[in-house]
Every structure is written in structure tokens, then in C-alpha cells.
C-alpha atoms as a PDB file:
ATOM      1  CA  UNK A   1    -156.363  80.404  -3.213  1.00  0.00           C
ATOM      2  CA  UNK A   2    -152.525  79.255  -2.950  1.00  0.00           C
ATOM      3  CA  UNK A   3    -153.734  76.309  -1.249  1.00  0.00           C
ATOM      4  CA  UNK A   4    -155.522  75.430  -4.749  1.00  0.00           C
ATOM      5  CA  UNK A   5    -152.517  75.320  -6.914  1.00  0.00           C
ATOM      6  CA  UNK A   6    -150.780  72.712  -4.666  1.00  0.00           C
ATOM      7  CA  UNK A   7    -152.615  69.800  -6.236  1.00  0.00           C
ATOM      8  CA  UNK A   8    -152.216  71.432 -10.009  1.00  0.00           C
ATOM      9  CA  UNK A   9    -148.714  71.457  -8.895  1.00  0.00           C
ATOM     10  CA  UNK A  10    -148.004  68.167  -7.273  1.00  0.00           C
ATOM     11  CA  UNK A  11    -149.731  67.005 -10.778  1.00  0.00           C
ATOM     12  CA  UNK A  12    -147.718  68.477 -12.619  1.00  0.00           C
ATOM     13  CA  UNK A  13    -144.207  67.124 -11.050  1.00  0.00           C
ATOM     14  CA  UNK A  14    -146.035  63.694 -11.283  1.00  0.00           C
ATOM     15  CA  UNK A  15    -146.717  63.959 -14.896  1.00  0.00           C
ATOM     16  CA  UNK A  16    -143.316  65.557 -15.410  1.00  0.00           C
ATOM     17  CA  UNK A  17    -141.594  62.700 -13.532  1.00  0.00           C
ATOM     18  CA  UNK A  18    -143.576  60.011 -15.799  1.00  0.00           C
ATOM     19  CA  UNK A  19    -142.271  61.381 -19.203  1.00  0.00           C
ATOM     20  CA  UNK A  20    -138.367  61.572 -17.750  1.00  0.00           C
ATOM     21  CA  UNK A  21    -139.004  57.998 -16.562  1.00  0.00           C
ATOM     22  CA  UNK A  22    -140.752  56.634 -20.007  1.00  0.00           C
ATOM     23  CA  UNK A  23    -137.942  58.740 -22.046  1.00  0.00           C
ATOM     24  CA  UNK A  24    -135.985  56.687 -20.046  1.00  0.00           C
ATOM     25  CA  UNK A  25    -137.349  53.536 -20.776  1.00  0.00           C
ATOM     26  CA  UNK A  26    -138.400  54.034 -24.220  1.00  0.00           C
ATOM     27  CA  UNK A  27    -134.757  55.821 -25.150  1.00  0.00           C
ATOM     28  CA  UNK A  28    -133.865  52.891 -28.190  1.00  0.00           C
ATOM     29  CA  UNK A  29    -137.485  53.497 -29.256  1.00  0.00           C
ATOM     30  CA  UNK A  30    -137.009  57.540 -29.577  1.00  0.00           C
ATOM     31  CA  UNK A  31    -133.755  57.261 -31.106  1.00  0.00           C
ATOM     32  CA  UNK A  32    -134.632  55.695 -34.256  1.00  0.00           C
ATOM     33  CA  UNK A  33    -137.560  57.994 -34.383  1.00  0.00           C
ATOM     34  CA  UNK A  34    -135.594  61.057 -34.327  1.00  0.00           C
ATOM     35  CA  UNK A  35    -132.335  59.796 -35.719  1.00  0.00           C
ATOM     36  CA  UNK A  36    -133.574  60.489 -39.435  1.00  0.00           C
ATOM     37  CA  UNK A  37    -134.424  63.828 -38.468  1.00  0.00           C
ATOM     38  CA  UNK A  38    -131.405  64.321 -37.509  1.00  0.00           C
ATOM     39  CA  UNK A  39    -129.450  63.168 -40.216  1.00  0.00           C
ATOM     40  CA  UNK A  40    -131.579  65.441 -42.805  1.00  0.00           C
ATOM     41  CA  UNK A  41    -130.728  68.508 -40.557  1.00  0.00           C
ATOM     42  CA  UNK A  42    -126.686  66.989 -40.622  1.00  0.00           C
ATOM     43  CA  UNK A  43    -126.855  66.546 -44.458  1.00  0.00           C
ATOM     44  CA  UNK A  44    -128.377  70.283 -44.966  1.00  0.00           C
ATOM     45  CA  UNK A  45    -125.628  72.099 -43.215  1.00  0.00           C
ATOM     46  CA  UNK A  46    -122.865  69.894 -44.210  1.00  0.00           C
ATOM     47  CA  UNK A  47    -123.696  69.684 -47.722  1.00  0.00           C
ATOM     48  CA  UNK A  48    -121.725  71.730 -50.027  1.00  0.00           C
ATOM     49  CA  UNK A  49    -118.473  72.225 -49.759  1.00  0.00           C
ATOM     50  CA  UNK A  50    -115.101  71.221 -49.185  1.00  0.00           C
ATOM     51  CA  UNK A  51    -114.522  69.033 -45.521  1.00  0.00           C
ATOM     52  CA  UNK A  52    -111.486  69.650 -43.282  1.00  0.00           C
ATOM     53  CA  UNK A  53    -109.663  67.398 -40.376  1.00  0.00           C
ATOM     54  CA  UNK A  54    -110.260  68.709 -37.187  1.00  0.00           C
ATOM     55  CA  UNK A  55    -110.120  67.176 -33.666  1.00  0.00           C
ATOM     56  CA  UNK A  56    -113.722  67.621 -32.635  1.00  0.00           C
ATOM     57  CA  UNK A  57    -114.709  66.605 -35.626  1.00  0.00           C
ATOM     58  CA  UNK A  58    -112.878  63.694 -35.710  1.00  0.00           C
ATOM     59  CA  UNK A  59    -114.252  62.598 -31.996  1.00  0.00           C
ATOM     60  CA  UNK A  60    -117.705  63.029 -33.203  1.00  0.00           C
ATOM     61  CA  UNK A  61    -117.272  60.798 -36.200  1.00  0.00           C
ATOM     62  CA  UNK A  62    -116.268  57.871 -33.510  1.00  0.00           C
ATOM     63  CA  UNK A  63    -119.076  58.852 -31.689  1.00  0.00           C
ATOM     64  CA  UNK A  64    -121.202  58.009 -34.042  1.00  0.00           C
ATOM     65  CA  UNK A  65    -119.600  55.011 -35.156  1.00  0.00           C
ATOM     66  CA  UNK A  66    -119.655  54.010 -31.284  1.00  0.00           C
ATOM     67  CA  UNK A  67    -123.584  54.496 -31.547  1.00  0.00           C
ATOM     68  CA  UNK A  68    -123.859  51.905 -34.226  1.00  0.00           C
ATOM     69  CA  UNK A  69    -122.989  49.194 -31.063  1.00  0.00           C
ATOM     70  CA  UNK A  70    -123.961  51.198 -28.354  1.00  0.00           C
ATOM     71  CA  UNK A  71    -127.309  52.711 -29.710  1.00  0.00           C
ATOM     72  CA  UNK A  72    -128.248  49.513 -32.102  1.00  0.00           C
ATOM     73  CA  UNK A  73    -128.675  51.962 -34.692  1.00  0.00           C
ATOM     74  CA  UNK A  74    -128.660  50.472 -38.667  1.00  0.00           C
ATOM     75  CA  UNK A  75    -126.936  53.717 -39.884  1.00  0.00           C
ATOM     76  CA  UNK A  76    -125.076  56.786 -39.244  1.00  0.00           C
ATOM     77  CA  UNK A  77    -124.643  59.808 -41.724  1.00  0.00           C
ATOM     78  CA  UNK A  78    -120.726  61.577 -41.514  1.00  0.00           C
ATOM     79  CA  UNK A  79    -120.683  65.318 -42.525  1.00  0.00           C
ATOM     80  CA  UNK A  80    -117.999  66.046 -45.314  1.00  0.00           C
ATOM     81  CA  UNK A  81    -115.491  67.313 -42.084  1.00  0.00           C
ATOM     82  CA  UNK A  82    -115.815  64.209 -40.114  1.00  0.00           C
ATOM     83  CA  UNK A  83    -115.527  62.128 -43.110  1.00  0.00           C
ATOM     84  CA  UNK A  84    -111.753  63.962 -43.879  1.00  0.00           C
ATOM     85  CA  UNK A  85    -111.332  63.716 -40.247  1.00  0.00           C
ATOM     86  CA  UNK A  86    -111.359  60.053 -40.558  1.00  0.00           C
ATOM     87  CA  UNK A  87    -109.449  59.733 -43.770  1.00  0.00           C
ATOM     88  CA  UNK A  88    -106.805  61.595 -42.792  1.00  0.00           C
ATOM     89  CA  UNK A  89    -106.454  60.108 -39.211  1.00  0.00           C
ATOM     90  CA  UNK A  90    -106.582  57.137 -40.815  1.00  0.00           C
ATOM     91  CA  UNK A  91    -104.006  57.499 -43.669  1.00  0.00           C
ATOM     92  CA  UNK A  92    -100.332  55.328 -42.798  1.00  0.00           C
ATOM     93  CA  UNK A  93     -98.163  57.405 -40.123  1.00  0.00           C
ATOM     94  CA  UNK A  94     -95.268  58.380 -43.321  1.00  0.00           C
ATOM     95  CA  UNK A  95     -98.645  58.784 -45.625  1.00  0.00           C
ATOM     96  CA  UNK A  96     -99.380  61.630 -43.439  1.00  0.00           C
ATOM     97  CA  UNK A  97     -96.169  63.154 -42.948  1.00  0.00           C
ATOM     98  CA  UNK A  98     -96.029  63.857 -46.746  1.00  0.00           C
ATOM     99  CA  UNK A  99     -99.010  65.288 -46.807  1.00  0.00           C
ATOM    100  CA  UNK A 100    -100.590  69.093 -45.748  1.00  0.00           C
ATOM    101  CA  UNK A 101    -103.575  71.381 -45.283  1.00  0.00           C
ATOM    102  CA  UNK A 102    -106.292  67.996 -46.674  1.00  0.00           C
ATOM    103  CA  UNK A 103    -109.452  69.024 -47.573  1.00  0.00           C
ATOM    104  CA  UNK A 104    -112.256  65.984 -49.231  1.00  0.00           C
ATOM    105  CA  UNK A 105    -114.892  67.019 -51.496  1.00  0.00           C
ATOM    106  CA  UNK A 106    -117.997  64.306 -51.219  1.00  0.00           C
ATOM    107  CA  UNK A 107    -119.255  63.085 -54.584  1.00  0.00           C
ATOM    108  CA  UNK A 108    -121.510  60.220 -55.910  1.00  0.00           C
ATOM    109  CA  UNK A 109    -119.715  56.582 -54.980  1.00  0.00           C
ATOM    110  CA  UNK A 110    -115.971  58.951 -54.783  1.00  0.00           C
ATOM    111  CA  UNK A 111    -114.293  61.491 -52.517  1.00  0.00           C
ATOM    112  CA  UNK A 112    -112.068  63.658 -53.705  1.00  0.00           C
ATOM    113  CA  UNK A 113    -109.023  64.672 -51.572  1.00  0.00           C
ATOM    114  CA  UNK A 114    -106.423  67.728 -52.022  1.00  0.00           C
ATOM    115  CA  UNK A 115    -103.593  68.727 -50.388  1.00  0.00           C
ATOM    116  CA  UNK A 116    -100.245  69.923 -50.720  1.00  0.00           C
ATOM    117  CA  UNK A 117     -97.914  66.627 -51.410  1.00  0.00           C
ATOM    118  CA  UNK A 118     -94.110  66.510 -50.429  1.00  0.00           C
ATOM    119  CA  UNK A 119     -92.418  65.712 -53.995  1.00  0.00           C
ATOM    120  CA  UNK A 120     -89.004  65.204 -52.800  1.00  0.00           C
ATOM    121  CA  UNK A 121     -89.363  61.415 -52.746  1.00  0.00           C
ATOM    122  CA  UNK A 122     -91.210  61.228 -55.994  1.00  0.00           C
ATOM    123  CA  UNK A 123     -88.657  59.670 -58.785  1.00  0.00           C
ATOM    124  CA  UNK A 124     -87.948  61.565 -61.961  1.00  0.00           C
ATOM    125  CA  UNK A 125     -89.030  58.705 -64.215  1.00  0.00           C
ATOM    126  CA  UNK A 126     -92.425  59.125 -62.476  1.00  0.00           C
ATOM    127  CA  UNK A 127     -92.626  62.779 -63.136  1.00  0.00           C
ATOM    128  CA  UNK A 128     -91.724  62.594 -66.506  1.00  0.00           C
ATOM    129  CA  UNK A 129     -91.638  65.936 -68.455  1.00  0.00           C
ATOM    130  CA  UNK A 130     -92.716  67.228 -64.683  1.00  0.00           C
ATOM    131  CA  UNK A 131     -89.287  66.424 -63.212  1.00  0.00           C
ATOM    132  CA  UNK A 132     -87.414  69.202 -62.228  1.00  0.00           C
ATOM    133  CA  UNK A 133     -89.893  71.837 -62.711  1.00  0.00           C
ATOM    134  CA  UNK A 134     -92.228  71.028 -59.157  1.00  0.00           C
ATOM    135  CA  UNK A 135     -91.763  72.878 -55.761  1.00  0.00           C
ATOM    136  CA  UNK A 136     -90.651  70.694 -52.739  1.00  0.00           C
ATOM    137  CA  UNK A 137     -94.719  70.785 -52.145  1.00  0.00           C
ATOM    138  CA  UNK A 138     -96.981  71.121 -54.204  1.00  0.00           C
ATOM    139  CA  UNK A 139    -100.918  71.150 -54.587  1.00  0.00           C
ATOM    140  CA  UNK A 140    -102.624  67.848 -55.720  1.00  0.00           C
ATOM    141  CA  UNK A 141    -105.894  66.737 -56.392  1.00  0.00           C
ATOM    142  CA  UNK A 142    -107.021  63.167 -55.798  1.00  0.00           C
ATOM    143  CA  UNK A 143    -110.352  60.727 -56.919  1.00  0.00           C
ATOM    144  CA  UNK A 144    -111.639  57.626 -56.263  1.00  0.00           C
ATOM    145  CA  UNK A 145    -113.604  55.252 -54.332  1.00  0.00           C
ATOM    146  CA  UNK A 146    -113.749  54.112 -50.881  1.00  0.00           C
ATOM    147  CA  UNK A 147    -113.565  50.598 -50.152  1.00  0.00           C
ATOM    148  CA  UNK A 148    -114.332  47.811 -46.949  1.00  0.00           C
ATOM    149  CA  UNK A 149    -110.918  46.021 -47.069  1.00  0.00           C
ATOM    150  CA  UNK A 150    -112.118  43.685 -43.614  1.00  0.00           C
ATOM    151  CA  UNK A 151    -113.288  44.745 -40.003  1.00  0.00           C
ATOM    152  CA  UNK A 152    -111.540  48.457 -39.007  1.00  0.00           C
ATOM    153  CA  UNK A 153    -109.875  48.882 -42.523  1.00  0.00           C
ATOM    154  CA  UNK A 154    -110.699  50.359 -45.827  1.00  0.00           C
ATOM    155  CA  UNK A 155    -108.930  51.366 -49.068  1.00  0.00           C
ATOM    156  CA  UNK A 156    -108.885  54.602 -51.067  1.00  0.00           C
ATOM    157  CA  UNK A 157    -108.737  53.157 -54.631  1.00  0.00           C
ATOM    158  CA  UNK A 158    -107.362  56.913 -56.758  1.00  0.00           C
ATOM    159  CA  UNK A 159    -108.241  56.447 -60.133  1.00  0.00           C
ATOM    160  CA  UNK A 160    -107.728  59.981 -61.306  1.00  0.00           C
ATOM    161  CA  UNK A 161    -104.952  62.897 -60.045  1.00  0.00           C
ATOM    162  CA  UNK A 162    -104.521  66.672 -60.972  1.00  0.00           C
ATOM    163  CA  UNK A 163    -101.520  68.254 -60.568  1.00  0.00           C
ATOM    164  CA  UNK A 164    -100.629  71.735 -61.618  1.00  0.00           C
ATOM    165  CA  UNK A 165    -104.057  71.863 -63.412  1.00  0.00           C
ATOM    166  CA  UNK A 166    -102.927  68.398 -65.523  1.00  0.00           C
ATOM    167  CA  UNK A 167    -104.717  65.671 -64.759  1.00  0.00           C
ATOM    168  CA  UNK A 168    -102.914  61.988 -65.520  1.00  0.00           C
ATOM    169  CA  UNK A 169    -104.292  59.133 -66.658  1.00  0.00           C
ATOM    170  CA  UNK A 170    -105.944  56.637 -64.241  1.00  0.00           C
ATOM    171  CA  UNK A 171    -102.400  54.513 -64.471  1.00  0.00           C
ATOM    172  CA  UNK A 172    -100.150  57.045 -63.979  1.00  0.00           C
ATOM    173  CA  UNK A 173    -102.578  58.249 -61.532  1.00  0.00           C
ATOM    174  CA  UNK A 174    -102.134  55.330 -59.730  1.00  0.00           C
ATOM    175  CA  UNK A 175     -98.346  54.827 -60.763  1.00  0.00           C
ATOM    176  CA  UNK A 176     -97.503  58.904 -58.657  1.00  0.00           C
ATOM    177  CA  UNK A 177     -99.652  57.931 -55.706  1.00  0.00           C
ATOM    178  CA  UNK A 178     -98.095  54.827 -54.868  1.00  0.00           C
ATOM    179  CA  UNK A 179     -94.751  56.356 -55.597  1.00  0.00           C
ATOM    180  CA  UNK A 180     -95.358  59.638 -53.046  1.00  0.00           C
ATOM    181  CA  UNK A 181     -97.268  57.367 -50.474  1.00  0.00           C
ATOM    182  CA  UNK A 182     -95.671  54.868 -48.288  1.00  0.00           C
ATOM    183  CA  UNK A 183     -97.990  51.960 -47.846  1.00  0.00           C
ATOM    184  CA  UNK A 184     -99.635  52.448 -50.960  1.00  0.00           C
ATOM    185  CA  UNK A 185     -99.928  49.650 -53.792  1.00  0.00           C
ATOM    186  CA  UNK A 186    -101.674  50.248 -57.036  1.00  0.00           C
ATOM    187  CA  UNK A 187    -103.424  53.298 -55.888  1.00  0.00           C
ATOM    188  CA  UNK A 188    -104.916  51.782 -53.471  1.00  0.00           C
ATOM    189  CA  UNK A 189    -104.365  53.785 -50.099  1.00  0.00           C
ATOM    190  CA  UNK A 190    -104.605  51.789 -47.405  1.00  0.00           C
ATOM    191  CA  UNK A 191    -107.261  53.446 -44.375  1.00  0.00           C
ATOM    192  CA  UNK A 192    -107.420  52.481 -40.518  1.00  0.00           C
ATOM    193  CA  UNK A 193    -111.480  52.786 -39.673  1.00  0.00           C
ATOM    194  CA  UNK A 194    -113.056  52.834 -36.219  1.00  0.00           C
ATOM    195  CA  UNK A 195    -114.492  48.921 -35.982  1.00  0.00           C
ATOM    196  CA  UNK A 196    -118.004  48.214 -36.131  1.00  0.00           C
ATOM    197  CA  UNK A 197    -118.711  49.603 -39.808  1.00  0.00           C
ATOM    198  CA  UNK A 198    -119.766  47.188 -42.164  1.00  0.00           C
ATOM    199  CA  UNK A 199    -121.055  49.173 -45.285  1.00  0.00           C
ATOM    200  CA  UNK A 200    -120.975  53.005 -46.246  1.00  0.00           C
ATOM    201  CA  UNK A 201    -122.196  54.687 -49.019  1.00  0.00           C
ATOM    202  CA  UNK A 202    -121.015  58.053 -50.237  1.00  0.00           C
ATOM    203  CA  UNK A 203    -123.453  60.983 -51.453  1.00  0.00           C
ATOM    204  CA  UNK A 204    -122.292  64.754 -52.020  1.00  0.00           C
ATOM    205  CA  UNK A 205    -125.037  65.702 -48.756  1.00  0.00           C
ATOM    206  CA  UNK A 206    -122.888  63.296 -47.051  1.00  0.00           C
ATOM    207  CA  UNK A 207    -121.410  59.684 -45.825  1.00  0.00           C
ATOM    208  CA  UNK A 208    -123.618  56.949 -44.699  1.00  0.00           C
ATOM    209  CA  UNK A 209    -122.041  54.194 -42.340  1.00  0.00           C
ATOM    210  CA  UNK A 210    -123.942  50.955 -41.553  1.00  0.00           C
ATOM    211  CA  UNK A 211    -123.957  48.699 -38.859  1.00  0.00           C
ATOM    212  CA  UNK A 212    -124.847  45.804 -41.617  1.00  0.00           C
ATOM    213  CA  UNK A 213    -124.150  45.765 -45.339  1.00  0.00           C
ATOM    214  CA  UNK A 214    -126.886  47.502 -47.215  1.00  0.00           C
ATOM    215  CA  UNK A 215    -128.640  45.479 -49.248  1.00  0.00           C
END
């Protein structure tokens, strides 16, 4: 009887052989037909809470900005950890040094960042009735917008900051941010990007990057 299962099994290499070769062939094709899948399973467990830096995380964000060339893919969705993973590798060198422990928070158009902020360099006048009664660090809150600024650079736009449960108005918002950051003019933080994005779109289930500008 062995000598029966032979063919079954020389038909069944052949038949396994043709699906590695068509996956093969057909790889650009089954991409986009499983990359939304994906993405719903990535927005489901990433949804819902605060994001943190981290060096994996960070590598797969560029990963799948890389697949936006590599893959020909139209868009990528960034959990709320790689999206802080790219904010706060791309923040300006001294930007980063005066900042600690950054978490974002995704919300509709807006991310929200906080961390604890070095307040050493922040002028009295800024502080107003403040001065004199912060820590060396202390725990901020910052919102606003993300914006394209040109190829592999963006801008944080803050429009609104909370500090010690206060939060200022969107000038003086704007007026303690560019004060504490280096690099930062009008509240707009300036933001090195991976090249090869040329829209995004921000949701609280997560960060879409495109490959064009959405219509």
C-alpha cells in the first residue's frame, strides 16, 4: 500500500511548491489584500491609551515608512507607541535634552504630548505668577496639530499647555514652549520624519501615513 501514497505525495510537494512560487510572484498583489486587515488588527490593540518611545518601536515605525517605497503601498497606519517613537526621535537634539519620561495621547487632527520639562531655562517674565514656585522639572501637558513642513520634516504646531493642572492660553501656550524648547518658533516644534511620507492623518485608533497626499 506504501507504494500508493508516493504519487498523493509527490502531488502534494508539487502543489505545495506552486503556491510558494505564485506567493512569490503575486507578493504586491497579496499585500494590499491583507494590508487592511492588518491595520484593523494594529488599530484594535493600539487604540486606547497613552504611547511611549521605545527602540523597537521606533524601528518598526521606519519599517513601515520604508514599505511605502519598497512595498508601493498608498498607506501605512502607526500605533500610538510608534507614533511617540517618532516624535520624540525626531524632536531637535537640546529639545530632547529638556525633556523626560514622553508619553502622546492620539486624538482627532491633534496629539497630545506629556512629559516632565526642565524649567531652569524658562524666564521669569514667562512664568509669570508661576516664577519661583516650579521644581527644576516639572510635568507638562502639550496639544496641537501635526504638520508636513517639506520632504522628511514636519511641525508640531501647540496650541494649548497644562501645567500644574492650569492650562494657558493658546499664546502663552505658544509663548512657554518656544521659550523651554530650543528650535522652537511660535509653537511650532520643529520634527525630523523618515522621507517618503507625503500626507498623515491622525485618529485616536491611530496614525495614518501616505505615500501621496490624500485627497
Amino acid at each position: 500500500m506504501r507504494w500508493l501514497l508516493l504519487p498523493l505525495r509527490m502531488i502534494g510537494l508539487l502543489l505545495l511548491a506552486a503556491l510558494i512560487s505564485g506567493a512569490w510572484l503575486f507578493r504586491r498583489d497579496l499585500y494590499r489584500i491583507v494590508r487592511p486587515q492588518v491595520a484593523r488588527v494594529s488599530e484594535a490593540l493600539g487604540a486606547g491609551g497613552p504611547g511611549r518611545p521605545g527602540s523597537a518601536e521606533l524601528a518598526r515605525a521606519r519599517d513601515k515608512v520604508d514599505s511605502l517605497q519598497g512595498w508601493s503601498a498608498d498607506s501605512v497606519l502607526l500605533t500610538a507607541d510608534e507614533m511617540a517613537s517618532l516624535v520624540a526621535a525626531g524632536l531637535p537634539a537640546e529639545a530632547r535634552k529638556r525633556l523626560d519620561s514622553l508619553t502622546l495621547e492620539l486624538g482627532e487632527e491633534r496629539v497630545i504630548v506629556s512629559a516632565r520639562l526642565s524649567t531652569r531655562q524658562i524666564p521669569a517674565d514667562v512664568l509669570g505668577p508661576l516664577a519661583g514656585a516650579l521644581e527644576p522639572w516639572e510635568w507638562v501637558s502639550a496639544g496641537g496639530t501635526v504638520e508636513l513642513a517639506g520632504p522628511g520634516r514636519a511641525e508640531w504646531r501647540v496650541d494649548a499647555l497644562t501645567l500644574r493642572g492650569f492650562t494657558l492660553p493658546e499664546e502663552a501656550s505658544r509663548e512657554l514652549v518656544a521659550r523651554a524648547l530650543p528650535g522652537v518658533r511660535d509653537g511650532a516644534v520643529p520634527l525630523t520624519l523618515p522621507r517618503g511620507v507625503a500626507g498623515l492623518r491622525i485618529r485616536p485608533t491611530g496614525v495614518a501615513l501616505y505615500r501621496k497626499e490624500p485627497g
